[in-house]
Protein backbone atom coordinates (compact mmCIF):
# COMPACT_ATOMS: atom_id res chain seq x y z
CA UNK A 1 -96.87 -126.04 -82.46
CA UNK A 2 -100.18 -126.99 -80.91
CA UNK A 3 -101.83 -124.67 -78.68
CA UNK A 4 -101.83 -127.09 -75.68
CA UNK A 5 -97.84 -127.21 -75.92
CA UNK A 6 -98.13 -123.20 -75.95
CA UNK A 7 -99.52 -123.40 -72.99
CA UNK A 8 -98.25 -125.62 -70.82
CA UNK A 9 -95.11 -123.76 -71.62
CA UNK A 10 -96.57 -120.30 -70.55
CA UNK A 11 -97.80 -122.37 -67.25
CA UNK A 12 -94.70 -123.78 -66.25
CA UNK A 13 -92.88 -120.41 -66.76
CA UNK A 14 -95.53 -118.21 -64.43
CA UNK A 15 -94.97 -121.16 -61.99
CA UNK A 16 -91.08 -120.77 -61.90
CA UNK A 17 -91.99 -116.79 -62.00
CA UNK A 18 -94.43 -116.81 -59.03
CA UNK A 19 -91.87 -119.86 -56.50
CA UNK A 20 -88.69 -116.82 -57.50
CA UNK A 21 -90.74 -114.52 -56.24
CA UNK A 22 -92.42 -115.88 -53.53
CA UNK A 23 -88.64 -117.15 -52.73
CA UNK A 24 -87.52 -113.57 -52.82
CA UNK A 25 -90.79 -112.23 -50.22
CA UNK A 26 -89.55 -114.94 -47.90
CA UNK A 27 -85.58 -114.22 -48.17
CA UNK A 28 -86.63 -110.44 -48.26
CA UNK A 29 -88.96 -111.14 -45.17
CA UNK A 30 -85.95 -112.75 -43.13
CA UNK A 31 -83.54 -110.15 -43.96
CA UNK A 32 -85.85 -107.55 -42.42
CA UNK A 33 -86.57 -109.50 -39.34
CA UNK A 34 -82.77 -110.31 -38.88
CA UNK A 35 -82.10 -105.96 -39.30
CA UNK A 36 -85.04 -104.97 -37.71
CA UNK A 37 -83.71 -106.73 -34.60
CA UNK A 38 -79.99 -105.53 -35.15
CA UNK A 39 -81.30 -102.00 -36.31
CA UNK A 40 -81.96 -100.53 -32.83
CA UNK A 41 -79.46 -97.24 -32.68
CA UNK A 42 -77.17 -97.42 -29.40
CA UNK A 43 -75.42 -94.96 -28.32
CA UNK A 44 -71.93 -96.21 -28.20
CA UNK A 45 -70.61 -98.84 -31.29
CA UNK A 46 -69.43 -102.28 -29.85
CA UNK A 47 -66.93 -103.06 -31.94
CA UNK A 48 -65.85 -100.68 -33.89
CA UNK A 49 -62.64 -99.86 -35.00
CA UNK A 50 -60.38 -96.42 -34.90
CA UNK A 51 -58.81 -95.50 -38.50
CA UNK A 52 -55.50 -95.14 -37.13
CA UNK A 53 -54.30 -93.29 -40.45
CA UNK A 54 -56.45 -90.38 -39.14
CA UNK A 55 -55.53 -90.81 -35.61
CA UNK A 56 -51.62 -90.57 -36.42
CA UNK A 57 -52.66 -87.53 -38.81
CA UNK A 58 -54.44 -85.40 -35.67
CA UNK A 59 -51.72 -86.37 -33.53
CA UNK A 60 -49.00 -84.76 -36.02
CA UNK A 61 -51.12 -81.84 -36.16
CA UNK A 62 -51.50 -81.37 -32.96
CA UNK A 63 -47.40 -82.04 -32.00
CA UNK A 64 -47.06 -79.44 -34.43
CA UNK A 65 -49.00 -76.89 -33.49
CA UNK A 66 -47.87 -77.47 -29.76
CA UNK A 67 -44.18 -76.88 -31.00
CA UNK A 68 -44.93 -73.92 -32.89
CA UNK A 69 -46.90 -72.21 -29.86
CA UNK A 70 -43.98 -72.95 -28.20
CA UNK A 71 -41.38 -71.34 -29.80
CA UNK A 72 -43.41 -68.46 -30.61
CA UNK A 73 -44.66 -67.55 -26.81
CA UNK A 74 -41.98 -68.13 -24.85
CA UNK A 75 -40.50 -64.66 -24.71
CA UNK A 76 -44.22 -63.02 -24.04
CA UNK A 77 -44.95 -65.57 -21.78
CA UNK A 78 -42.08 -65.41 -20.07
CA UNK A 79 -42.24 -61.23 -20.24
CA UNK A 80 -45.92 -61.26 -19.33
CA UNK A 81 -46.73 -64.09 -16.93
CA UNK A 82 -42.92 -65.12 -15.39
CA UNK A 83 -43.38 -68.36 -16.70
CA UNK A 84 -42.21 -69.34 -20.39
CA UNK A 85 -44.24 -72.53 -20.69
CA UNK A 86 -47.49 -70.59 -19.29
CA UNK A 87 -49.30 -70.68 -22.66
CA UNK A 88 -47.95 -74.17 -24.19
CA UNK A 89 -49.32 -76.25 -20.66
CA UNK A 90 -52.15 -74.42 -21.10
CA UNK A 91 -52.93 -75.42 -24.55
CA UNK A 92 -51.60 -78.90 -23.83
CA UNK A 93 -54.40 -78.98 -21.39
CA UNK A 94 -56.95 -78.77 -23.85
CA UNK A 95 -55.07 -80.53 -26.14
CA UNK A 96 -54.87 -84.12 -24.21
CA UNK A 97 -58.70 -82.91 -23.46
CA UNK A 98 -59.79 -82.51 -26.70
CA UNK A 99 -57.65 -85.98 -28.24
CA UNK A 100 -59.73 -87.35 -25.03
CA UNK A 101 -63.06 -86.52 -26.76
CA UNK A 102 -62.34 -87.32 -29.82
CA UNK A 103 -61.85 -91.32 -28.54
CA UNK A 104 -64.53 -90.94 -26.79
CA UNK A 105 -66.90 -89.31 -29.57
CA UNK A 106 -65.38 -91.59 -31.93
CA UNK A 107 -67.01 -94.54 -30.35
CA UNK A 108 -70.51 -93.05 -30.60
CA UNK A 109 -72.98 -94.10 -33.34
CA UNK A 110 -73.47 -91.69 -35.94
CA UNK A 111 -77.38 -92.18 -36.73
CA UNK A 112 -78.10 -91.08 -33.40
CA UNK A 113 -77.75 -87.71 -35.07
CA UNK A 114 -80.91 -88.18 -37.68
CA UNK A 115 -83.22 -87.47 -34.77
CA UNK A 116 -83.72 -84.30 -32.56
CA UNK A 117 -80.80 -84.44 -31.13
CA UNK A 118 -79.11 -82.76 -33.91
CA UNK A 119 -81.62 -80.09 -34.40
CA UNK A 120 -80.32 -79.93 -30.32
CA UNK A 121 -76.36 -79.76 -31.24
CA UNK A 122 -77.13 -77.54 -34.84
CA UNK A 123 -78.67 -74.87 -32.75
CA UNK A 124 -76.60 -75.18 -29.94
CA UNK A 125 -73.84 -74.41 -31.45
CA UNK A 126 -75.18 -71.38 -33.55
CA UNK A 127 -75.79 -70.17 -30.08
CA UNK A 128 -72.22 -70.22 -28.92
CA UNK A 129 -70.95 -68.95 -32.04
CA UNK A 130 -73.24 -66.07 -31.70
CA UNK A 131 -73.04 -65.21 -28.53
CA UNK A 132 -70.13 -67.32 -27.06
CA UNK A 133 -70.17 -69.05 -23.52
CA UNK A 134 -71.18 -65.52 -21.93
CA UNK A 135 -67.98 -63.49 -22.76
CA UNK A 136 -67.91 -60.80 -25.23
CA UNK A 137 -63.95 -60.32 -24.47
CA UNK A 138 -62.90 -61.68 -27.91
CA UNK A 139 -64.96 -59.27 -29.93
């Protein structure tokens, strides 16, 4: 083959190289204008939907271990406090409170935490495992 045929060949396939990639700066371009507008972290997640496999799995748990406490306080409730449902309202209490959180936290956006605010909640809670919410009763 001639040279000249050589090289219009090479030509034509740098210029098909360079318009794919100067297609892919410009698609890659307009995908980062299109997240850099959608990337901004908000607090709470419009949108987004419970997994309610996991839901029905905390709220069998929870039954559960409301029916168990039951059964097995009611004598020394009813022996110590004169009321045999003292201890199961009381959990049930912080049971409908804590299911209430966890809608509630469930709905918040998760890369919220790769700032300082986890450093915040790591350490916080290091704290209250250490030394508690001021009471040294359960030691």
């Amino acid at each position: 083959m001639p040279k000249e045929v050589v090289k219009n060949k090479k030509t034509n396939v740098n210029k098909a190289k360079t318009k794919t990639s100067k297609e892919k700066v410009v698609k890659a371009n307009k995908a980062r204008e299109a997240t850099s507008e959608d990337s901004r972290i908000h607090l709470f997640v419009r949108g987004k939907r419970l997994d309610f496999g996991l839901v029905a799995i905390v709220l069998v748990l929870v039954t559960v271990g409301l029916v168990m406490l039951l059964s097995a306080s009611t004598p020394y409730s009813l022996r110590t406090e004169g009321d045999s449902y003292f201890y199961f309202t009381k959990q049930l209490k912080f049971a409908i409170a804590g299911i209430i959180l966890m809608f509630i936290i469930s709905k918040i956006d998760y890369r919220i935490f790769n700032s300082r605010i986890a450093w915040l909640a790591y350490f916080g809670g290091i704290r209250i495992y250490v030394f508690g919410f001021g009471t040294w009763h359960w030691c």
